[in-house]
PDB file of N, CA and C in Angstrom:
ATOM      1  N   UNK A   1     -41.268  50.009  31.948  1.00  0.00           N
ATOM      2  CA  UNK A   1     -41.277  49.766  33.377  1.00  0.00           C
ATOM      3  C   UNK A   1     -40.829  48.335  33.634  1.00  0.00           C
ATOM      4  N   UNK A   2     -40.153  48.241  34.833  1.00  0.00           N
ATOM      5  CA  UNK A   2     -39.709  46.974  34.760  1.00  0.00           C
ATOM      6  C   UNK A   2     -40.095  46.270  36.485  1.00  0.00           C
ATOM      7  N   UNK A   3     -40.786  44.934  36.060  1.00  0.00           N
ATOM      8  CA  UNK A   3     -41.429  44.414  37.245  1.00  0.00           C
ATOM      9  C   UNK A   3     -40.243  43.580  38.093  1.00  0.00           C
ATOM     10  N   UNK A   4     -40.251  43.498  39.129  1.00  0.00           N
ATOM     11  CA  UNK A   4     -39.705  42.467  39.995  1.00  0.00           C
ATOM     12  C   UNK A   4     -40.422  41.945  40.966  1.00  0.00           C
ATOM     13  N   UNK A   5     -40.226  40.399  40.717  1.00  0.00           N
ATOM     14  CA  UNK A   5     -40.916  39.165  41.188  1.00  0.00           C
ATOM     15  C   UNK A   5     -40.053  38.612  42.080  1.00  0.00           C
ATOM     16  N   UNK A   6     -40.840  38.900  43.350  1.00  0.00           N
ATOM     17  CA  UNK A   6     -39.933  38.251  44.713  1.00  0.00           C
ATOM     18  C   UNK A   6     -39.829  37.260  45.298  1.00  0.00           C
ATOM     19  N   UNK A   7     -39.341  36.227  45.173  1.00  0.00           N
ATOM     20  CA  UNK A   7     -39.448  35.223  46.032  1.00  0.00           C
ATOM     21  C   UNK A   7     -40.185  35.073  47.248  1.00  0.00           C
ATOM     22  N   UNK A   8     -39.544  35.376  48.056  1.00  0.00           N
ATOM     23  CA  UNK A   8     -40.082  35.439  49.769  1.00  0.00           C
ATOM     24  C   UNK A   8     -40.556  36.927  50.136  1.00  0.00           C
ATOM     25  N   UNK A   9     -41.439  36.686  51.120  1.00  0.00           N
ATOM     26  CA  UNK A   9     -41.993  38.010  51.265  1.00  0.00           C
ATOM     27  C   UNK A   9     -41.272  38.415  51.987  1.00  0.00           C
ATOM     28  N   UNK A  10     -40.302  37.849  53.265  1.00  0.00           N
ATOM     29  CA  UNK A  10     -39.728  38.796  54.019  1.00  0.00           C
ATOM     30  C   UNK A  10     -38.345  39.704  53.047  1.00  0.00           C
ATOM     31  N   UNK A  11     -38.625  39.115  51.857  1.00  0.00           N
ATOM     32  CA  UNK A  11     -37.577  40.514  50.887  1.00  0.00           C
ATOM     33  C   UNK A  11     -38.649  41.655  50.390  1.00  0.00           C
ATOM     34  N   UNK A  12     -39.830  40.875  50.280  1.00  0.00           N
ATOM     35  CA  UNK A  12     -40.414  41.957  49.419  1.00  0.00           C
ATOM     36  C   UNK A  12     -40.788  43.040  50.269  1.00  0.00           C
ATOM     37  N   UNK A  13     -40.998  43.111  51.535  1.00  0.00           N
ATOM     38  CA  UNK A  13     -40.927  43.455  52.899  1.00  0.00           C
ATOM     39  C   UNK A  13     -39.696  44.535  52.971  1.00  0.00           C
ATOM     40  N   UNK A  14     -38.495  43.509  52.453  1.00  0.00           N
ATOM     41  CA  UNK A  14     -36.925  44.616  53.072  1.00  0.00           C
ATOM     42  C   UNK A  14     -36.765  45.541  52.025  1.00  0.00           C
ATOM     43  N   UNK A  15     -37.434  45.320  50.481  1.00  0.00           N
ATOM     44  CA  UNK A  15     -37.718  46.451  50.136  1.00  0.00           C
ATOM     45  C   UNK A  15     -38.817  47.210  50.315  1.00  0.00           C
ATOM     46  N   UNK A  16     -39.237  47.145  51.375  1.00  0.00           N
ATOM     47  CA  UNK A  16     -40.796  48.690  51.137  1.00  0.00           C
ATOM     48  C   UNK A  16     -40.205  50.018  51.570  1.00  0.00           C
ATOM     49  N   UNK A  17     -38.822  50.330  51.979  1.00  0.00           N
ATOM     50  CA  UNK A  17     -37.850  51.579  51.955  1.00  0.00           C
ATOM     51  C   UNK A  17     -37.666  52.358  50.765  1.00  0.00           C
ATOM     52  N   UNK A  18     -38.217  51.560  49.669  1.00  0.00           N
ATOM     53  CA  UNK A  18     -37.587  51.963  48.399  1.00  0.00           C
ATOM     54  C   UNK A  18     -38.878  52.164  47.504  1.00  0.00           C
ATOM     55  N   UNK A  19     -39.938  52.002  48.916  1.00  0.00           N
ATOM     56  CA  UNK A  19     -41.469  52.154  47.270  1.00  0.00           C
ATOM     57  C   UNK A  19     -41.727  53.627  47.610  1.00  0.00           C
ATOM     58  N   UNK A  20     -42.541  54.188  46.599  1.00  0.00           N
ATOM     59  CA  UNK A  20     -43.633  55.405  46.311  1.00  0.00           C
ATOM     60  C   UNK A  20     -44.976  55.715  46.760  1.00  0.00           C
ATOM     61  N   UNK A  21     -44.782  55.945  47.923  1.00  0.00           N
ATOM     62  CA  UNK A  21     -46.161  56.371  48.522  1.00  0.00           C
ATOM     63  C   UNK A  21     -46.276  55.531  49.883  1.00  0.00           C
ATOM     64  N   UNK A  22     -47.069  55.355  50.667  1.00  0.00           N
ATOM     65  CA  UNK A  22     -47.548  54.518  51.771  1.00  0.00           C
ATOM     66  C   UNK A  22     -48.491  53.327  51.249  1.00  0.00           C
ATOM     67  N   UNK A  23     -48.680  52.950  50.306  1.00  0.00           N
ATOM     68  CA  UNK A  23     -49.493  52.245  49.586  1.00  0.00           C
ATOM     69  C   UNK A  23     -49.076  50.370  48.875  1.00  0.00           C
ATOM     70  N   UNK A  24     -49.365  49.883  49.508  1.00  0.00           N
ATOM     71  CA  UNK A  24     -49.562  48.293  48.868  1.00  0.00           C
ATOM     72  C   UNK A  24     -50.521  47.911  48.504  1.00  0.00           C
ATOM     73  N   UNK A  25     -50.618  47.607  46.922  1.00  0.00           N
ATOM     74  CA  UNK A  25     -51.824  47.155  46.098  1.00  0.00           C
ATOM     75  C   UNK A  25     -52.075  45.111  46.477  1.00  0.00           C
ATOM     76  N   UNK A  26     -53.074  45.001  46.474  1.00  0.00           N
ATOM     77  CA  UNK A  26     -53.175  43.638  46.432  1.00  0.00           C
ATOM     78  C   UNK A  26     -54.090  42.978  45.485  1.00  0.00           C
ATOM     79  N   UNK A  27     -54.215  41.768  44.951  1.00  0.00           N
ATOM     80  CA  UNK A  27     -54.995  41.219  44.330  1.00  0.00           C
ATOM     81  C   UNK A  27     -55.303  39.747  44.565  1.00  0.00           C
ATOM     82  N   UNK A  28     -56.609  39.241  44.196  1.00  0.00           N
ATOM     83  CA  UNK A  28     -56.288  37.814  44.341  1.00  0.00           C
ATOM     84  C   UNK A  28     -56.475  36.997  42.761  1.00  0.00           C
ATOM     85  N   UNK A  29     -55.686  35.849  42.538  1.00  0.00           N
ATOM     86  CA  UNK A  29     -55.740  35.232  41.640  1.00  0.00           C
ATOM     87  C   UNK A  29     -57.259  34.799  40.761  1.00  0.00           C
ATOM     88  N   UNK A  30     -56.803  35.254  39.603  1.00  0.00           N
ATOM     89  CA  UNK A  30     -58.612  34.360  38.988  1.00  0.00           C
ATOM     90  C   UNK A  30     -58.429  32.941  38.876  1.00  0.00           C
ATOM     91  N   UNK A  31     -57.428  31.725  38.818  1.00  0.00           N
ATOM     92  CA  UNK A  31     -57.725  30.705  38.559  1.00  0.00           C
ATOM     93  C   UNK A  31     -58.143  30.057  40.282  1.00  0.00           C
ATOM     94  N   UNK A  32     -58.760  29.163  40.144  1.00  0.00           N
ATOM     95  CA  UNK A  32     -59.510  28.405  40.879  1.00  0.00           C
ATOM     96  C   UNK A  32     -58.968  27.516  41.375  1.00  0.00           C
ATOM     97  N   UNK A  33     -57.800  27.700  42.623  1.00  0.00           N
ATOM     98  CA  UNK A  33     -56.991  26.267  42.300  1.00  0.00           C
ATOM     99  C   UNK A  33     -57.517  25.316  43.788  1.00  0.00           C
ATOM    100  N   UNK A  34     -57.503  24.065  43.762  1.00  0.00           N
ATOM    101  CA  UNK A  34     -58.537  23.358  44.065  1.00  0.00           C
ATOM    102  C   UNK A  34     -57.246  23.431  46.059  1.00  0.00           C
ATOM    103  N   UNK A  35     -56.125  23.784  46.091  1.00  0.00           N
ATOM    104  CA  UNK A  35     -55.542  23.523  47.261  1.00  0.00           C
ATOM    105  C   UNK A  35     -55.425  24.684  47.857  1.00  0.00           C
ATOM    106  N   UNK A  36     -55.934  25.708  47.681  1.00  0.00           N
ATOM    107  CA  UNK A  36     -55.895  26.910  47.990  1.00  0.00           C
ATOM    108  C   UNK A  36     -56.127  28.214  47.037  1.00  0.00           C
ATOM    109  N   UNK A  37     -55.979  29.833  47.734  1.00  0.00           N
ATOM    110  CA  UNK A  37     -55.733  30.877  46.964  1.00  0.00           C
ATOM    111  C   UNK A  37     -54.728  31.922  46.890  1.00  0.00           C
ATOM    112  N   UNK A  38     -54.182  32.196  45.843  1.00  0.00           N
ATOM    113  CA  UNK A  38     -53.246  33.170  45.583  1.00  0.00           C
ATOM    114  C   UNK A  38     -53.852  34.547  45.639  1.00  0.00           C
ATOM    115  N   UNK A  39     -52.897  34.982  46.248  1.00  0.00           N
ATOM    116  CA  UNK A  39     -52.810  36.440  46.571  1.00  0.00           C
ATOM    117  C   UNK A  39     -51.578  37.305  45.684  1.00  0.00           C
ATOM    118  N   UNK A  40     -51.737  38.682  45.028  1.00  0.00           N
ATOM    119  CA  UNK A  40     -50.273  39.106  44.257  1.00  0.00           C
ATOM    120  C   UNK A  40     -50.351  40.199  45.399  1.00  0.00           C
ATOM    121  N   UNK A  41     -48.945  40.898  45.901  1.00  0.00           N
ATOM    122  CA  UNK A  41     -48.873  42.156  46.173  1.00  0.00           C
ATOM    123  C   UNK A  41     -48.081  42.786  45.542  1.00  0.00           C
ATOM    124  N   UNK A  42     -48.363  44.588  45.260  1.00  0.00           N
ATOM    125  CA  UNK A  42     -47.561  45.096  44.790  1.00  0.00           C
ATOM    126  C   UNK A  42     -47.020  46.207  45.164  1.00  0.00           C
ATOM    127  N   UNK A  43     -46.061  47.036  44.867  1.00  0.00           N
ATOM    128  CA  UNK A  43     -45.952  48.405  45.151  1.00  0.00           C
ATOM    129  C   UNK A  43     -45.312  48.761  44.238  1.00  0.00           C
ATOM    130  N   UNK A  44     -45.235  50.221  44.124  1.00  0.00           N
ATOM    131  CA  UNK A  44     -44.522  51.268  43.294  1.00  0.00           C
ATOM    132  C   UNK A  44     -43.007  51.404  43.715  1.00  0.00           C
ATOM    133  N   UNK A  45     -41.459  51.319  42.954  1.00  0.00           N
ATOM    134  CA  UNK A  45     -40.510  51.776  43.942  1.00  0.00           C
ATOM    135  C   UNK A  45     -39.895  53.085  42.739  1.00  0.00           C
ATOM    136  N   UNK A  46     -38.584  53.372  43.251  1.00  0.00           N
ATOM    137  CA  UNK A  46     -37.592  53.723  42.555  1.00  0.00           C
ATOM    138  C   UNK A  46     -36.477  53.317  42.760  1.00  0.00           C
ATOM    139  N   UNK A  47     -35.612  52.853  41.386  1.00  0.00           N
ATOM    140  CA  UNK A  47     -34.390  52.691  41.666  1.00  0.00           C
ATOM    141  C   UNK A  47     -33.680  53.481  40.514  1.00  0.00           C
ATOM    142  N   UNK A  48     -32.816  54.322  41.250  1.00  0.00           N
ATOM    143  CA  UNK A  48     -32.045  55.448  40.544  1.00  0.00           C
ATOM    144  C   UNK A  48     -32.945  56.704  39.768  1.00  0.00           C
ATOM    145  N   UNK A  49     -33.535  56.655  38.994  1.00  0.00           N
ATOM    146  CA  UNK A  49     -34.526  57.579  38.192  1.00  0.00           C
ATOM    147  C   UNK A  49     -35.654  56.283  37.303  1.00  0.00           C
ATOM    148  N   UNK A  50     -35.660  55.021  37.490  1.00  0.00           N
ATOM    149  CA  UNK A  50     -36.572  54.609  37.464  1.00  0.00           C
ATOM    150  C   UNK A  50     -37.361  53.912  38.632  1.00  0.00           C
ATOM    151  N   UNK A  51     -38.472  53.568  37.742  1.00  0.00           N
ATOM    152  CA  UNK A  51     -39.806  53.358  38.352  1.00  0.00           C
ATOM    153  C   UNK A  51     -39.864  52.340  37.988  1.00  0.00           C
ATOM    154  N   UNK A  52     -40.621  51.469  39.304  1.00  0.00           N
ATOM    155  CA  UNK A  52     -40.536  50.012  39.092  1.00  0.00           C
ATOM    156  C   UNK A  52     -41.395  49.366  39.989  1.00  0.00           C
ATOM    157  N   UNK A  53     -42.289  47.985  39.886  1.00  0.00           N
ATOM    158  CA  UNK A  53     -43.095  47.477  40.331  1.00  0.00           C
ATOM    159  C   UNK A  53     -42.175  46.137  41.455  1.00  0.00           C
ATOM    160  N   UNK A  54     -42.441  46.548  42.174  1.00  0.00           N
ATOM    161  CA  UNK A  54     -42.178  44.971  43.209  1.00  0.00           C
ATOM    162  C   UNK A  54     -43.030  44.292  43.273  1.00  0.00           C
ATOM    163  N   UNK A  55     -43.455  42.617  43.361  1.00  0.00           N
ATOM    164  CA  UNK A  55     -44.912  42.112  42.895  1.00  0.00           C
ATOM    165  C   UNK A  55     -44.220  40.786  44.160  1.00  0.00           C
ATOM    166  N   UNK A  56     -44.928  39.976  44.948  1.00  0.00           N
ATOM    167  CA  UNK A  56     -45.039  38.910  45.599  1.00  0.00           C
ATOM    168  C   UNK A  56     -46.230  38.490  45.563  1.00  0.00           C
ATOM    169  N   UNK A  57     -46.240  37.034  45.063  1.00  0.00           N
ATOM    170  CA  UNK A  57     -47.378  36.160  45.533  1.00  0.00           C
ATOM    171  C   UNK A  57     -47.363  35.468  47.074  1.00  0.00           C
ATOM    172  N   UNK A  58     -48.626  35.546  47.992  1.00  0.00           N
ATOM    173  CA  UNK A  58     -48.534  34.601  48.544  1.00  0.00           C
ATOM    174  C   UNK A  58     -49.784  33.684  48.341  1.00  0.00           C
ATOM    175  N   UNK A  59     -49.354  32.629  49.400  1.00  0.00           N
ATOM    176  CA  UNK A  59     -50.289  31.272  48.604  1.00  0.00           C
ATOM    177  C   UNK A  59     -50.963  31.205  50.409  1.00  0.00           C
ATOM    178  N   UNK A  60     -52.313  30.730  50.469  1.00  0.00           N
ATOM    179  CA  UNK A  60     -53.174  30.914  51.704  1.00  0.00           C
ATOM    180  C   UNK A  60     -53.567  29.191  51.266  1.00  0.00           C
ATOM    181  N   UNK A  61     -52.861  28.166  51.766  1.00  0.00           N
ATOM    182  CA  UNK A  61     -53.360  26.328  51.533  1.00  0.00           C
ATOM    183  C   UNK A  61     -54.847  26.583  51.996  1.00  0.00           C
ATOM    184  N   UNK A  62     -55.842  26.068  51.413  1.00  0.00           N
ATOM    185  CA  UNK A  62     -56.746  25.153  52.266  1.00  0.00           C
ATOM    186  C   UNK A  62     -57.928  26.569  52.622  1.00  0.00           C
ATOM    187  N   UNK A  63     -57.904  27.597  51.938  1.00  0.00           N
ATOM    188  CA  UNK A  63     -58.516  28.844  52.295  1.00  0.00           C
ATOM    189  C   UNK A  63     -59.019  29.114  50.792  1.00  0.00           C
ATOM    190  N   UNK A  64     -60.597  28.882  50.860  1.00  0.00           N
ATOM    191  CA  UNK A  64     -61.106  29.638  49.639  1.00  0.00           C
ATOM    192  C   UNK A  64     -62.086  30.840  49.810  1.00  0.00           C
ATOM    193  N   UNK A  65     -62.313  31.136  51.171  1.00  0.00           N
ATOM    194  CA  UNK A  65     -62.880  32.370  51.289  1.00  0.00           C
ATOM    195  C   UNK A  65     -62.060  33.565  50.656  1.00  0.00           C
ATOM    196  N   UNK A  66     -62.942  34.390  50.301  1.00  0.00           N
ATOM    197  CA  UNK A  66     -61.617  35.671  50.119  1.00  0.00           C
ATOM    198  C   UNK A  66     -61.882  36.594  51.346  1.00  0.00           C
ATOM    199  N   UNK A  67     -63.270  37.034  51.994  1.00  0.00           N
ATOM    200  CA  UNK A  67     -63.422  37.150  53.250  1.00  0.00           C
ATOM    201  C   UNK A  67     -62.007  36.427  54.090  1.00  0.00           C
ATOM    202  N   UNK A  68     -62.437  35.580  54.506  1.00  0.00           N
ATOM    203  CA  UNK A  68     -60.854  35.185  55.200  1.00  0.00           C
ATOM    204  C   UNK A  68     -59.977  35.910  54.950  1.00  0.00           C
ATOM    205  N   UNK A  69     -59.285  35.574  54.017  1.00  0.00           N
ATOM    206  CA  UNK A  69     -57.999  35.697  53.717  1.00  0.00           C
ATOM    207  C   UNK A  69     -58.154  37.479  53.702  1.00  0.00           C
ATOM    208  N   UNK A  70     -59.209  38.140  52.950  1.00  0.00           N
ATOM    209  CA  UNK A  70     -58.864  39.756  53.143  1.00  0.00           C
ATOM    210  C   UNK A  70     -58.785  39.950  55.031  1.00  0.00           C
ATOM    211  N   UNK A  71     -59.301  39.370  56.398  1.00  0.00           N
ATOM    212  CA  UNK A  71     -58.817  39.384  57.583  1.00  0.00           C
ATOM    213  C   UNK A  71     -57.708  39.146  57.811  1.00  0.00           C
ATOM    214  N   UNK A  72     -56.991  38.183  57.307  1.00  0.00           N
ATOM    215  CA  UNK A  72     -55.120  37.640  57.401  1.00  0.00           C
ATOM    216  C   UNK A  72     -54.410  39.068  56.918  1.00  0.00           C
ATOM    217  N   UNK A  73     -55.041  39.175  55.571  1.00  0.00           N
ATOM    218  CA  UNK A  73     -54.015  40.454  55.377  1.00  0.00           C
ATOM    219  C   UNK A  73     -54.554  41.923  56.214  1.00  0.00           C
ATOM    220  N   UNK A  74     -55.566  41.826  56.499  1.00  0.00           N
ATOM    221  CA  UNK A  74     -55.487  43.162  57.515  1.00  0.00           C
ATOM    222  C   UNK A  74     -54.659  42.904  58.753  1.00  0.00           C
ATOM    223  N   UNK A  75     -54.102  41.980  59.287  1.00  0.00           N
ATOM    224  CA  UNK A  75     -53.394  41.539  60.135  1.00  0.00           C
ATOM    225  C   UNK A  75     -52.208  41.867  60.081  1.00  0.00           C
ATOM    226  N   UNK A  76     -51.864  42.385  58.857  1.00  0.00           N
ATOM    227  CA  UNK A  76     -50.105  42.496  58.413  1.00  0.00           C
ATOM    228  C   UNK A  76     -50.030  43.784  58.748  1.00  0.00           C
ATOM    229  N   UNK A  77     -48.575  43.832  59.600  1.00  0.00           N
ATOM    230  CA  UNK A  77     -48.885  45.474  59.853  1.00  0.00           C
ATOM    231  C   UNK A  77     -47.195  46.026  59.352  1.00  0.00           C
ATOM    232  N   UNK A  78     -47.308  47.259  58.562  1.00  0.00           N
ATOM    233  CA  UNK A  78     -46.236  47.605  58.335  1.00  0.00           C
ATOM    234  C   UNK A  78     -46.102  49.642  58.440  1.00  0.00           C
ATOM    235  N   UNK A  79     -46.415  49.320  59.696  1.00  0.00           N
ATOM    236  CA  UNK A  79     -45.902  50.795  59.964  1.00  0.00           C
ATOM    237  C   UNK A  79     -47.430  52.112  59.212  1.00  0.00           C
ATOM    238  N   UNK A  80     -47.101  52.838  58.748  1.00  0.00           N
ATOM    239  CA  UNK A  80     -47.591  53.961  57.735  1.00  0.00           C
ATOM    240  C   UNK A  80     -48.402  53.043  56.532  1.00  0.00           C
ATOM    241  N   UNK A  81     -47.875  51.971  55.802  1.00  0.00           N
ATOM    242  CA  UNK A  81     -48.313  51.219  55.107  1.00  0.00           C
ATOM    243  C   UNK A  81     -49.763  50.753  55.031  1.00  0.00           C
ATOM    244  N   UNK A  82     -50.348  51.413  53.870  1.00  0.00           N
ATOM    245  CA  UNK A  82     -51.983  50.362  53.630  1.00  0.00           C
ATOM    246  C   UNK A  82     -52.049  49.742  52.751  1.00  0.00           C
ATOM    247  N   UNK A  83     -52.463  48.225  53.207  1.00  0.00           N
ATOM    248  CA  UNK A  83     -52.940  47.284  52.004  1.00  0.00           C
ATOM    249  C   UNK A  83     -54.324  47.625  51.540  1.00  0.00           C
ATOM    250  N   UNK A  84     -54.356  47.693  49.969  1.00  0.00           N
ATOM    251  CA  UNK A  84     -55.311  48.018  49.394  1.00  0.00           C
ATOM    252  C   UNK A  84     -55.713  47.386  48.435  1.00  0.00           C
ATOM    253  N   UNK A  85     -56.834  46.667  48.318  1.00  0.00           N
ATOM    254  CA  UNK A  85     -57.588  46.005  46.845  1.00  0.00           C
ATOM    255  C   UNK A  85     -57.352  46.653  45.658  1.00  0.00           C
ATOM    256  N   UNK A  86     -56.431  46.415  44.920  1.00  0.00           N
ATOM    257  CA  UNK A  86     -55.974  46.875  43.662  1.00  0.00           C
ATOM    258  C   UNK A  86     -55.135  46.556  42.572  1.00  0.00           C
ATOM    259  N   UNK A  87     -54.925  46.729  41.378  1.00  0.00           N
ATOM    260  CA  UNK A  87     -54.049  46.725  40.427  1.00  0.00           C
ATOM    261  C   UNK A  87     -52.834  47.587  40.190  1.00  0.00           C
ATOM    262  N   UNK A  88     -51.796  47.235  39.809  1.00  0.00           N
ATOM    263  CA  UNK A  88     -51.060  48.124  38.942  1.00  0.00           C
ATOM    264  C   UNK A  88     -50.463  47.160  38.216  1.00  0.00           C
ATOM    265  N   UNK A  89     -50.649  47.819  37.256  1.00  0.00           N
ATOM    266  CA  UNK A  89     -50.485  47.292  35.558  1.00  0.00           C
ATOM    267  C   UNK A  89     -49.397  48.174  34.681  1.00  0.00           C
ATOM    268  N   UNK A  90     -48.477  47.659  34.302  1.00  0.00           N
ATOM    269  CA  UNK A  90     -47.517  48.201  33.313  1.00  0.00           C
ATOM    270  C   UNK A  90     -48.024  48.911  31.636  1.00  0.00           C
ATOM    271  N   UNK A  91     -48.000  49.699  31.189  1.00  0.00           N
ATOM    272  CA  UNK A  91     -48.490  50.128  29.676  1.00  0.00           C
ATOM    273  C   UNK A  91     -47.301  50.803  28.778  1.00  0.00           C
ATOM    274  N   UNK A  92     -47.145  49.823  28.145  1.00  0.00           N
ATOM    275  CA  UNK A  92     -46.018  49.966  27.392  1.00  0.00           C
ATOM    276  C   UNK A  92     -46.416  50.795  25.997  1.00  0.00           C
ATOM    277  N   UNK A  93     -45.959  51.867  26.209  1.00  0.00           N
ATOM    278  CA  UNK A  93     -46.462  52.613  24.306  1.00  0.00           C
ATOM    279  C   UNK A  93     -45.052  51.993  23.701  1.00  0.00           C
ATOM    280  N   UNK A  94     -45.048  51.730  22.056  1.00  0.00           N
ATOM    281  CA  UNK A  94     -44.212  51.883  20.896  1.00  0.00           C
ATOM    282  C   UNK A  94     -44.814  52.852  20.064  1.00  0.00           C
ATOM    283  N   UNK A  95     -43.824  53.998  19.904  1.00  0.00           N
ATOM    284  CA  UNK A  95     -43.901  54.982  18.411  1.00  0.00           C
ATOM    285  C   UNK A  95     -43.208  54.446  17.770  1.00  0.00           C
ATOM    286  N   UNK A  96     -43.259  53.687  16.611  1.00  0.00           N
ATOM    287  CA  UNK A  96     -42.423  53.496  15.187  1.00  0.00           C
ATOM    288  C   UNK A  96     -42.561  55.266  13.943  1.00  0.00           C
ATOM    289  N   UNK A  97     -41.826  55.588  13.146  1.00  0.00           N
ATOM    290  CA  UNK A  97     -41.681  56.436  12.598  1.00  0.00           C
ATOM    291  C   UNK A  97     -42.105  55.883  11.173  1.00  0.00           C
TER     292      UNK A  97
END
């Protein structure tokens, strides 16, 4: 599976035409950083016959509630789209012979 890491959100945005399901996963960062908190989002897409992760961080300055910040993102509105507290994680098997 292959991830893509977006710069700006208003791309990660111009692709949600191309994800799997009505669904945006979100997470927030474990490190502790003293100027704010990170947020990852993700979704499921396809391109051609694969499957693929779109991932954006955003950064919330000066905000260490996660209360807060989970209100900012209920604020985001994208149509059919739900943001949801979650993971998706890549699992790569190797069979050697």
């Amino acid at each position: 599976m292959i991830i893509i890491k977006v710069e700006k959100v208003d791309d990660f945005v111009a692709f949600l035409d191309r994800r799997i399901g009505n669904e945006v996963f979100y997470e927030f960062s474990d490190s502790n950083e003293p100027l704010g908190t990170t947020v990852f989002l993700y979704y499921l897409a396809k391109i051609d016959n694969l499957t693929v992760i779109y991932q954006v961080d955003l950064f919330f300055p000066k905000i260490h509630d996660k209360t807060e910040i989970q209100k900012k993102l209920d604020q985001f509105e994208f149509g059919q789209i739900r943001l949801i507290p979650g993971k998706i994680r890549e699992i790569l098997m190797s069979i050697s012979s």
